[in-house]
Structures are given as structure tokens and as C-alpha cells.
PDB file of N, CA and C in Angstrom:
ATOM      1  N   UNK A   1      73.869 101.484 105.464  1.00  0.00           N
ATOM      2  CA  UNK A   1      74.252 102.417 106.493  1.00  0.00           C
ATOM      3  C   UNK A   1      75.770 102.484 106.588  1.00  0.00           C
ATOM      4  N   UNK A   2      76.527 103.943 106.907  1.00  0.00           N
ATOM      5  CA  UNK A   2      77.785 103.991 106.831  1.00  0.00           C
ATOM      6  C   UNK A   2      78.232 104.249 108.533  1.00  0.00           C
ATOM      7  N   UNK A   3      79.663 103.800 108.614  1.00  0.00           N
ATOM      8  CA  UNK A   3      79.880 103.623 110.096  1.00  0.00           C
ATOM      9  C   UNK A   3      81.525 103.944 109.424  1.00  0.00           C
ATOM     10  N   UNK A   4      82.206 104.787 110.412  1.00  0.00           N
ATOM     11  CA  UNK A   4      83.809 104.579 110.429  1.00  0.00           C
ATOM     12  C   UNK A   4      83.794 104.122 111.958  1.00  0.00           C
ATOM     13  N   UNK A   5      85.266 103.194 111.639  1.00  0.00           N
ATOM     14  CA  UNK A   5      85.548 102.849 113.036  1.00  0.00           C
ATOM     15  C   UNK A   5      87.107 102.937 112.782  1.00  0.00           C
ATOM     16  N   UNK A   6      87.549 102.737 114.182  1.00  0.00           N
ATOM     17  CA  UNK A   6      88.902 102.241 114.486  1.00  0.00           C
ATOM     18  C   UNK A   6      89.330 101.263 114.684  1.00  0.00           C
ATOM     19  N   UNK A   7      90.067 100.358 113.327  1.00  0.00           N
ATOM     20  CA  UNK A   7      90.872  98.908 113.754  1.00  0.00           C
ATOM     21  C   UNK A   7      91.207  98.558 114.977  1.00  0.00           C
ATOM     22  N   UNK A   8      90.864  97.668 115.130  1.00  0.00           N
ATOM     23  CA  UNK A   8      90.946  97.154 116.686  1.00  0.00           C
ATOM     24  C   UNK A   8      91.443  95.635 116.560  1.00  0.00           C
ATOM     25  N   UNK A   9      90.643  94.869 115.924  1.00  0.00           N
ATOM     26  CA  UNK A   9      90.914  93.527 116.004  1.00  0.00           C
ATOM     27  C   UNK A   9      91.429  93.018 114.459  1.00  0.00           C
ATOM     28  N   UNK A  10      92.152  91.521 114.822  1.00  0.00           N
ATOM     29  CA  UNK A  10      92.642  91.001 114.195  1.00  0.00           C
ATOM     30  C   UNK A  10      91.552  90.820 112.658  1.00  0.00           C
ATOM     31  N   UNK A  11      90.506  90.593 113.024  1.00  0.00           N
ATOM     32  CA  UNK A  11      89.300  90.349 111.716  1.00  0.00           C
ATOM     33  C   UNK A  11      89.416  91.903 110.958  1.00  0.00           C
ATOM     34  N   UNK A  12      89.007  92.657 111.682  1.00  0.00           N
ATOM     35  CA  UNK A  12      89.328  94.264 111.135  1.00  0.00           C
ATOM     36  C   UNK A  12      90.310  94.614 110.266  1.00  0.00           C
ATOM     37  N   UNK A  13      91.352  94.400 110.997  1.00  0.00           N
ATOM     38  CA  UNK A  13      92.766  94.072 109.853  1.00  0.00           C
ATOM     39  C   UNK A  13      92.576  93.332 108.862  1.00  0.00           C
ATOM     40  N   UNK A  14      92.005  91.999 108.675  1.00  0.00           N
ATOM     41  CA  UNK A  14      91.968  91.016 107.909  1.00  0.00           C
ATOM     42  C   UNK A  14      90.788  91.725 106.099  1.00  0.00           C
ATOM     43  N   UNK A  15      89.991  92.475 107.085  1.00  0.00           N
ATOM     44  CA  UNK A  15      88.287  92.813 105.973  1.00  0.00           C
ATOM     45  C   UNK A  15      89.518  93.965 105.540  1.00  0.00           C
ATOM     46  N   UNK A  16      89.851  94.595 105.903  1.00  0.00           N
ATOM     47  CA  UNK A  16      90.939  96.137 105.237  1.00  0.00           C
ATOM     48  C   UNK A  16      92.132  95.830 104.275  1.00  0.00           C
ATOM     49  N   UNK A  17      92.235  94.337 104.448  1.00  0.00           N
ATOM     50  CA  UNK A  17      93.766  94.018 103.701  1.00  0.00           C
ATOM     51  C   UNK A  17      93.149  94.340 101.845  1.00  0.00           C
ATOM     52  N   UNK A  18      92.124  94.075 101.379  1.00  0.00           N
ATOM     53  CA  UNK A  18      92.038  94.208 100.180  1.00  0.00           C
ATOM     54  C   UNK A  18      91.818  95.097  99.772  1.00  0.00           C
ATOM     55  N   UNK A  19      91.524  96.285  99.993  1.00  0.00           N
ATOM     56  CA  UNK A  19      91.137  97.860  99.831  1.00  0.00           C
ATOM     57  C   UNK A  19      92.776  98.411 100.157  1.00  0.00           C
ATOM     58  N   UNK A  20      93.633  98.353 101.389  1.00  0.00           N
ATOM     59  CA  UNK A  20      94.850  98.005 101.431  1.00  0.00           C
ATOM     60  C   UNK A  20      96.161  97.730 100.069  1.00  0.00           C
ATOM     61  N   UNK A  21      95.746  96.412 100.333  1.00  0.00           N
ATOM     62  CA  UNK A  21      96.797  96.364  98.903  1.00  0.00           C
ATOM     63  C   UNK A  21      96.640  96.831  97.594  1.00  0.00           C
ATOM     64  N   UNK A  22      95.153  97.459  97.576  1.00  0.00           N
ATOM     65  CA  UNK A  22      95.436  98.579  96.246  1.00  0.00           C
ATOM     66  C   UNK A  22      96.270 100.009  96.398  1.00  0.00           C
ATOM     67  N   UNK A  23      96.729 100.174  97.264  1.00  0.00           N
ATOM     68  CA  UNK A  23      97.562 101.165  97.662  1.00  0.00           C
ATOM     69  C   UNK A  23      99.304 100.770  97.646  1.00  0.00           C
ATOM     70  N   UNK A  24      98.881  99.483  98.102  1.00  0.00           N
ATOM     71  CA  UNK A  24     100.010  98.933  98.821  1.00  0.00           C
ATOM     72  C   UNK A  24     100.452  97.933  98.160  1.00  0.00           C
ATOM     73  N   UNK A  25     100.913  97.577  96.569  1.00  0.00           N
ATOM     74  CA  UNK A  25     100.682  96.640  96.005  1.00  0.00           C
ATOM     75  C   UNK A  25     101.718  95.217  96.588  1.00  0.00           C
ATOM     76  N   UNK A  26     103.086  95.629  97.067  1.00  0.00           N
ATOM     77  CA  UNK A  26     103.473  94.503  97.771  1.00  0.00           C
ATOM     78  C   UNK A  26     103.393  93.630  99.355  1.00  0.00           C
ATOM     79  N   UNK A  27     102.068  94.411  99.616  1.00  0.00           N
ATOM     80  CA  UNK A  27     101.048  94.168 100.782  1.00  0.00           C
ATOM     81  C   UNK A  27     100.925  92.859 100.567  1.00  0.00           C
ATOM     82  N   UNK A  28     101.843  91.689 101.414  1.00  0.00           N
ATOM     83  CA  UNK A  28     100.843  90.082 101.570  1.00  0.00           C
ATOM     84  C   UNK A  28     100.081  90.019 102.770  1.00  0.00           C
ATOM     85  N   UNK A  29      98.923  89.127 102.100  1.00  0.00           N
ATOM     86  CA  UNK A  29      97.746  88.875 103.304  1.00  0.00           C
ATOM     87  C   UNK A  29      98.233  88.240 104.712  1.00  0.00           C
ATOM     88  N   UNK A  30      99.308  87.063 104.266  1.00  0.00           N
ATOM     89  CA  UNK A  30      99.960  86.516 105.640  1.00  0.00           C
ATOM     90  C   UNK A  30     100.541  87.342 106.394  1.00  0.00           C
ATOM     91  N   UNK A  31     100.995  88.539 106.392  1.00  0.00           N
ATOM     92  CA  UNK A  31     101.892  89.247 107.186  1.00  0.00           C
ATOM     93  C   UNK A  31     100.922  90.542 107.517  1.00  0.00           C
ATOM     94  N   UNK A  32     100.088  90.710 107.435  1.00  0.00           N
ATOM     95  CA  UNK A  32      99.306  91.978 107.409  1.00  0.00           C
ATOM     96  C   UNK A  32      99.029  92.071 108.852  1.00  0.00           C
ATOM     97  N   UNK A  33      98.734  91.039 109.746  1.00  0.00           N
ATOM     98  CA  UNK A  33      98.305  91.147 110.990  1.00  0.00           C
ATOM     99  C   UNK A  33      99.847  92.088 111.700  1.00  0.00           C
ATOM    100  N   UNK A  34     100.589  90.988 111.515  1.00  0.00           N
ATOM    101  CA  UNK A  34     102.105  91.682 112.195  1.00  0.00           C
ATOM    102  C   UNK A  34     102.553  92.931 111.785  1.00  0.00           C
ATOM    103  N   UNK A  35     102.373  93.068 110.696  1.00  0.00           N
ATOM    104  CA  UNK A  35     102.679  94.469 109.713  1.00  0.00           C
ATOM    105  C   UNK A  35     102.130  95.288 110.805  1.00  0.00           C
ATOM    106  N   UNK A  36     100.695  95.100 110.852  1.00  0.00           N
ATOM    107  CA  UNK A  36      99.891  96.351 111.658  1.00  0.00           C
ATOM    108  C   UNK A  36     100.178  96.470 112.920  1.00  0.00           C
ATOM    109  N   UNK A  37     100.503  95.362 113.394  1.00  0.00           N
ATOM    110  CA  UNK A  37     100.562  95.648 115.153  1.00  0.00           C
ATOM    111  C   UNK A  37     102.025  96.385 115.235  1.00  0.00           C
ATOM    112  N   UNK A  38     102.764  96.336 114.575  1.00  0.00           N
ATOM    113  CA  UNK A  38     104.134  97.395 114.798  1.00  0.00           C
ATOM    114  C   UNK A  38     104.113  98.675 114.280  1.00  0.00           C
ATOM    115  N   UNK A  39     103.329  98.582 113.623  1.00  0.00           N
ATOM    116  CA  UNK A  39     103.281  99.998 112.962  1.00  0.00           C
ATOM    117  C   UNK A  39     102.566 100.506 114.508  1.00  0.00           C
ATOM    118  N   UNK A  40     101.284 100.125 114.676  1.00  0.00           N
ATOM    119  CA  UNK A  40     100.973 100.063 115.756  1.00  0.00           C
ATOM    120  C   UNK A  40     101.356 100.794 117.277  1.00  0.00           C
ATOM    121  N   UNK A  41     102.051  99.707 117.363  1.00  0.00           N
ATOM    122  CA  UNK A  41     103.423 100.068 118.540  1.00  0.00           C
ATOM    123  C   UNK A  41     104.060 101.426 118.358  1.00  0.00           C
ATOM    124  N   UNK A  42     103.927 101.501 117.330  1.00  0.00           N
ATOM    125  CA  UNK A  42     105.101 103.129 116.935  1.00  0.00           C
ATOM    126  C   UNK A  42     103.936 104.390 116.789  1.00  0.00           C
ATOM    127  N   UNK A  43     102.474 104.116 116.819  1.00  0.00           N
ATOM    128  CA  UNK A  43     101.522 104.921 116.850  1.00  0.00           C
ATOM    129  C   UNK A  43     100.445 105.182 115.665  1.00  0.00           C
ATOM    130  N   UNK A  44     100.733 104.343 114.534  1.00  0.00           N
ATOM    131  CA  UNK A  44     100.125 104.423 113.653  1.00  0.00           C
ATOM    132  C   UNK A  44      98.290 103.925 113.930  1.00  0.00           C
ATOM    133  N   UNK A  45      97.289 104.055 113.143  1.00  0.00           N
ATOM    134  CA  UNK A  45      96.556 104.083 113.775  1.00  0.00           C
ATOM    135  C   UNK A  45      95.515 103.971 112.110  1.00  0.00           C
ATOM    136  N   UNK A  46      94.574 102.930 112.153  1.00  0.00           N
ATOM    137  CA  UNK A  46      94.092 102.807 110.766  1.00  0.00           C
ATOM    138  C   UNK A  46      92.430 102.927 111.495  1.00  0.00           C
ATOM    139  N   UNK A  47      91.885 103.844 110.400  1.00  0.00           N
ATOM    140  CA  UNK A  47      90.369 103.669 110.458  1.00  0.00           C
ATOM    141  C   UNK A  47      89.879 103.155 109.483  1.00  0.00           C
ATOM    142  N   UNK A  48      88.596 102.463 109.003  1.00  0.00           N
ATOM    143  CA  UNK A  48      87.816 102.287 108.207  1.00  0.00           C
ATOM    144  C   UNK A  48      86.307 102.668 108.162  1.00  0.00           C
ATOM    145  N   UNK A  49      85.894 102.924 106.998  1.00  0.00           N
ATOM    146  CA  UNK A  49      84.427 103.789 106.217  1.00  0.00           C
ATOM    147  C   UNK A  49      83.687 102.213 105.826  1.00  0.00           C
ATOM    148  N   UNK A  50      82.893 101.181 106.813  1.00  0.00           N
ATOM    149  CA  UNK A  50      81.929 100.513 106.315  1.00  0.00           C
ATOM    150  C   UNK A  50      80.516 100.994 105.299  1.00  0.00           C
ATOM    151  N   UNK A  51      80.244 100.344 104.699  1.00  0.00           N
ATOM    152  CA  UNK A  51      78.560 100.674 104.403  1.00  0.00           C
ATOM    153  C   UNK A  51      78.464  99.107 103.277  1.00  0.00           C
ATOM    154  N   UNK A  52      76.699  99.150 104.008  1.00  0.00           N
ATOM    155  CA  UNK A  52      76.656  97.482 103.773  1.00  0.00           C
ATOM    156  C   UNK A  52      77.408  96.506 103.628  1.00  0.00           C
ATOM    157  N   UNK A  53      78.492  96.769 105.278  1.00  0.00           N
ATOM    158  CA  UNK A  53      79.486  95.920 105.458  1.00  0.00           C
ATOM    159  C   UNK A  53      80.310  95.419 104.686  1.00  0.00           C
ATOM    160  N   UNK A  54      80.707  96.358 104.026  1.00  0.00           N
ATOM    161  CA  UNK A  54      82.045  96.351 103.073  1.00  0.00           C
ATOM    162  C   UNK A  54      82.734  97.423 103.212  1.00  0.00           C
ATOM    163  N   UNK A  55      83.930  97.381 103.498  1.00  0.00           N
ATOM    164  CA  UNK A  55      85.011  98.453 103.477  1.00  0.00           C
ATOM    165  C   UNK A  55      85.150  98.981 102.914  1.00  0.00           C
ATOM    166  N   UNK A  56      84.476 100.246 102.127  1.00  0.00           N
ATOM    167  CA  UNK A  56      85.235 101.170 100.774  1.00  0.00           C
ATOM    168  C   UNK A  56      86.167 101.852 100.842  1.00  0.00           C
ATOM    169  N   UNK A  57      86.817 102.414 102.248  1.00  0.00           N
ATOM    170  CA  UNK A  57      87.667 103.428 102.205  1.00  0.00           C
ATOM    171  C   UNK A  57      88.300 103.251 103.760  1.00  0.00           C
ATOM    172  N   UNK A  58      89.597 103.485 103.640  1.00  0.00           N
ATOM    173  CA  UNK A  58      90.526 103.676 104.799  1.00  0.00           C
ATOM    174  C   UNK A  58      91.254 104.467 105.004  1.00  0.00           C
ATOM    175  N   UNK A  59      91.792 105.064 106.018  1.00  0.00           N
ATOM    176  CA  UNK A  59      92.939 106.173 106.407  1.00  0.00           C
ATOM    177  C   UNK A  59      93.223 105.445 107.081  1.00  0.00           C
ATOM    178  N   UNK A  60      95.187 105.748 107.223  1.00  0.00           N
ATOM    179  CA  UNK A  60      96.204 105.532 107.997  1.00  0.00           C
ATOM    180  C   UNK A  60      97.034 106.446 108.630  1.00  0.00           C
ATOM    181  N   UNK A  61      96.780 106.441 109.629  1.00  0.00           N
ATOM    182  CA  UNK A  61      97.512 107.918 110.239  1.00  0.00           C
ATOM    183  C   UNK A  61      98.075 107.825 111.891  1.00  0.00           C
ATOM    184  N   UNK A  62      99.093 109.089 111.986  1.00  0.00           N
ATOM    185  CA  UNK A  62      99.396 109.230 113.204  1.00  0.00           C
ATOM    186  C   UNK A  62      99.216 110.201 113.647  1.00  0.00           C
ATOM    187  N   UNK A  63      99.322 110.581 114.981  1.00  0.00           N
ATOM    188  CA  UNK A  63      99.087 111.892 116.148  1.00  0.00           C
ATOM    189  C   UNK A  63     100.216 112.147 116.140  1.00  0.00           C
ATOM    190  N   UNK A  64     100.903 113.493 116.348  1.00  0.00           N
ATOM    191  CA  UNK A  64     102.032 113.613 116.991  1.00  0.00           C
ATOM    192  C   UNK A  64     102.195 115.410 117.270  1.00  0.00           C
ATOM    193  N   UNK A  65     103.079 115.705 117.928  1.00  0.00           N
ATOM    194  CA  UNK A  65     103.090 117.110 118.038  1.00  0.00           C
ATOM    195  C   UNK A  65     104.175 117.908 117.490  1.00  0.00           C
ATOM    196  N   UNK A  66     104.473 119.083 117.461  1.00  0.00           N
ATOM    197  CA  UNK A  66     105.707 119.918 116.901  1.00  0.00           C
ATOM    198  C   UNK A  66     105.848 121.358 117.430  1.00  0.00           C
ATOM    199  N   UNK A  67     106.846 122.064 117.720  1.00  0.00           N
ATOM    200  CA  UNK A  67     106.574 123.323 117.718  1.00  0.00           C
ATOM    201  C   UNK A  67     105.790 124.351 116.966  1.00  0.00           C
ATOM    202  N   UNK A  68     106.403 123.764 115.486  1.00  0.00           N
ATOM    203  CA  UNK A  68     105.383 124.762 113.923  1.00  0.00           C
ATOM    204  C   UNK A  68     104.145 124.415 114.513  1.00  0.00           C
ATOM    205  N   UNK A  69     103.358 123.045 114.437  1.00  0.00           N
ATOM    206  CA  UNK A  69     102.014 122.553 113.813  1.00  0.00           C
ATOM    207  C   UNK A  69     101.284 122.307 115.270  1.00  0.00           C
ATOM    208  N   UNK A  70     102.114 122.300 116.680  1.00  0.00           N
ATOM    209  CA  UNK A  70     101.560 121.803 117.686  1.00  0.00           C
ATOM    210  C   UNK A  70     100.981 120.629 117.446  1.00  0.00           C
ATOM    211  N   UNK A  71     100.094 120.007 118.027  1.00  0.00           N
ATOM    212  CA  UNK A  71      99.448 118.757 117.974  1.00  0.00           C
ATOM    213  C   UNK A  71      98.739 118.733 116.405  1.00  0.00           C
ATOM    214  N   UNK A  72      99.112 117.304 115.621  1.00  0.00           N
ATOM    215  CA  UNK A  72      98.999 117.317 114.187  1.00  0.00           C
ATOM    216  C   UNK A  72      98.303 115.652 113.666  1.00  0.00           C
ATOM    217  N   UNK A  73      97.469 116.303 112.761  1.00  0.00           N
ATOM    218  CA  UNK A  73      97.389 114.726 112.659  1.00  0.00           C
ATOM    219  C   UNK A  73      97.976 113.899 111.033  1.00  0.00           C
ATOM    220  N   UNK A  74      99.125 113.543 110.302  1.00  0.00           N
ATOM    221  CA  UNK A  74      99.901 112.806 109.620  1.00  0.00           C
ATOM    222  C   UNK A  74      99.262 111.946 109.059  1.00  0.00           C
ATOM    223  N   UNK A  75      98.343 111.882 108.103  1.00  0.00           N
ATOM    224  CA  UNK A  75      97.957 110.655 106.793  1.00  0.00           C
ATOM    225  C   UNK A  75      98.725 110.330 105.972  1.00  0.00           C
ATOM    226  N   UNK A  76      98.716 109.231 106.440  1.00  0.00           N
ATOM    227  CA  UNK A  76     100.295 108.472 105.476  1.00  0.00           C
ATOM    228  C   UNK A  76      99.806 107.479 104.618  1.00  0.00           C
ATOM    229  N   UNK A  77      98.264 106.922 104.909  1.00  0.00           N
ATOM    230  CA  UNK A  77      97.981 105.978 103.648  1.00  0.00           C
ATOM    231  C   UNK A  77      96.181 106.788 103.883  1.00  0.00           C
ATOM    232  N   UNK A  78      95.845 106.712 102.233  1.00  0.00           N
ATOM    233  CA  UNK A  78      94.164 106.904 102.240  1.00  0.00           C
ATOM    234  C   UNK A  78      94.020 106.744 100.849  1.00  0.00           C
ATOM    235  N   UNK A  79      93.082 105.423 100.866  1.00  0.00           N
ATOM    236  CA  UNK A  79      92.615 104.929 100.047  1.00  0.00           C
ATOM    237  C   UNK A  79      91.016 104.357  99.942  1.00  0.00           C
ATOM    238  N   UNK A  80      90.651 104.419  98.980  1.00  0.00           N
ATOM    239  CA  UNK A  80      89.060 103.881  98.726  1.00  0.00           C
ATOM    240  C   UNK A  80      89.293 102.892  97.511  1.00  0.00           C
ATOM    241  N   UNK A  81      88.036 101.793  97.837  1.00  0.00           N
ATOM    242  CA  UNK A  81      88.568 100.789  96.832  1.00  0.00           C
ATOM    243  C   UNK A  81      88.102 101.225  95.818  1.00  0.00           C
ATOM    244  N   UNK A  82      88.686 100.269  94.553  1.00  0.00           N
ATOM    245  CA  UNK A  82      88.887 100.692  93.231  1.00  0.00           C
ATOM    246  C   UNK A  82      86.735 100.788  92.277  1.00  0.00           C
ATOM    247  N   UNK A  83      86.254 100.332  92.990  1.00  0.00           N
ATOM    248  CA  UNK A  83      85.353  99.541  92.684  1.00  0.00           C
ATOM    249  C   UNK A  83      84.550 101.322  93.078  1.00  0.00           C
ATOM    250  N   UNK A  84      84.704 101.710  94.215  1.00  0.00           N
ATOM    251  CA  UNK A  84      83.883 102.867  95.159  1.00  0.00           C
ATOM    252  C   UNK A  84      84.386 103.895  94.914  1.00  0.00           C
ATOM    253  N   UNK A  85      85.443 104.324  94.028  1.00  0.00           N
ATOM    254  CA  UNK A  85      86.017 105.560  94.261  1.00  0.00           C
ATOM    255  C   UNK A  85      85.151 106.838  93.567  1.00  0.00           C
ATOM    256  N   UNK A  86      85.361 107.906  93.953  1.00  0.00           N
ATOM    257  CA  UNK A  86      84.446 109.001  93.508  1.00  0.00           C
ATOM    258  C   UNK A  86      82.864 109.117  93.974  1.00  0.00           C
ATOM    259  N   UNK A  87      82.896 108.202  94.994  1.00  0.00           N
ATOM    260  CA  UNK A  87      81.970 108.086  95.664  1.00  0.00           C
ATOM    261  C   UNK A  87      81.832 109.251  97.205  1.00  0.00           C
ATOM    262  N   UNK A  88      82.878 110.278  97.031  1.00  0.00           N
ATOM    263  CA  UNK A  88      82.792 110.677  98.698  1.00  0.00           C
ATOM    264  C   UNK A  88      83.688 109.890  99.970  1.00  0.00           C
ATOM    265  N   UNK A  89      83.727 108.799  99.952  1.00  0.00           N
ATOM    266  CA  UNK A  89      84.087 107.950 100.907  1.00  0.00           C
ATOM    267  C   UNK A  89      85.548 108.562 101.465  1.00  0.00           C
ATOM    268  N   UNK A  90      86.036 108.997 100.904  1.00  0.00           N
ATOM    269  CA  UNK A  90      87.686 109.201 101.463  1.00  0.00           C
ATOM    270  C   UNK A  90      87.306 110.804 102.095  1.00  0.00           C
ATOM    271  N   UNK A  91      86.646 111.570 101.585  1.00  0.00           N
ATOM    272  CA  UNK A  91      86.634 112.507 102.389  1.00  0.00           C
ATOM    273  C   UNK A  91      85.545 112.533 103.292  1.00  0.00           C
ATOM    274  N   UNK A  92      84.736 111.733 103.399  1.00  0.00           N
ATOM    275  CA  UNK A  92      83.790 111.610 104.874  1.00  0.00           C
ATOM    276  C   UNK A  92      85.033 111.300 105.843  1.00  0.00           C
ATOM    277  N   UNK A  93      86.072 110.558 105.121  1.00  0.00           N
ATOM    278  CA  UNK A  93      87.143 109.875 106.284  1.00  0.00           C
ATOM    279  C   UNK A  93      88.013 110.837 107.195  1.00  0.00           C
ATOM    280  N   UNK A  94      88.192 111.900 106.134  1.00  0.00           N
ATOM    281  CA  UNK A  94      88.852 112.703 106.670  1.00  0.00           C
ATOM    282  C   UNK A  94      88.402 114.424 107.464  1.00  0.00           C
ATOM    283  N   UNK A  95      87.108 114.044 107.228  1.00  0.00           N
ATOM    284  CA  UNK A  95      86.080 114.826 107.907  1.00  0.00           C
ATOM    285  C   UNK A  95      86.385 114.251 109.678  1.00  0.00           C
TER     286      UNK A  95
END
């Protein structure tokens, strides 16, 4: 069964770091918690695409508004792991 959610907790962060650093190759696991909570702070905002409780796919994104685009939404990281890709998963995400 597939579920997206919104990172919330520290474990959440932790299951996303390896799907993550295939995007992100100088991504370390020790710093990933702090990494996220500032990005965080500044509005960034990570979801993840479970199914049989494994992470295949993530978006990273922010809200923000503009005169051109009015209220917009900014994907700055989207990735599916290497293992799942071509599977759909990244664009259910962005559905």
C-alpha cells in the first residue's frame, strides 16, 4: 500500500536520508537531522511516497508567493530511489 506524507519527525528524516543522498551525493547521515530543521525554519518542506514501508520517492519544496505566479509551489529536490525509478513514484508526488 502507498501513502505520501509530510516529514515531521526526526525518524522520518532519518528513513529519507538514503533515497536523499542519491540526489545529494555530499549528503552525511550525521548532519541530516540539522540540515533539515533549518532548511525548515526558512520554509522548506519535504514529503515522502511510502509503499511496503520503504521510501521510493521524495519531493522537496517550498510555498511562497509573487506578483507574476501569485501563490507558487518551488521543487527544489525530487527524487526516487535508484532501485524504483520508472516506476511512477515521482509523479504520484507531484500530483
Amino acid at each position: 500500500m502507498e501513502s505520501i506524507k509530510l516529514v515531521e519527525t526526526d525518524k522520518e528524516i532519518l528513513a529519507c536520508y538514503a533515497v536523499l543522498q542519491q540526489l545529494h551525493e555530499s549528503l552525511r547521515e550525521d548532519d541530516i537531522i540539522s540540515q533539515m530543521r533549518s532548511l525548515e525554519s526558512n520554509g522548506y518542506k519535504l514529503v515522502f511516497l511510502l509503499h511496503s514501508a520503504i521510501v521510493k520517492s521524495l519531493a522537496g519544496f517550498f510555498i511562497s508567493d509573487s506578483f507574476s505566479w501569485r501563490k507558487y509551489r518551488y521543487v527544489d529536490d525530487l527524487v526516487s530511489d535508484s532501485q524504483y525509478r520508472s516506476a511512477g513514484y515521482g509523479a504520484k508526488l507531484l500530483e
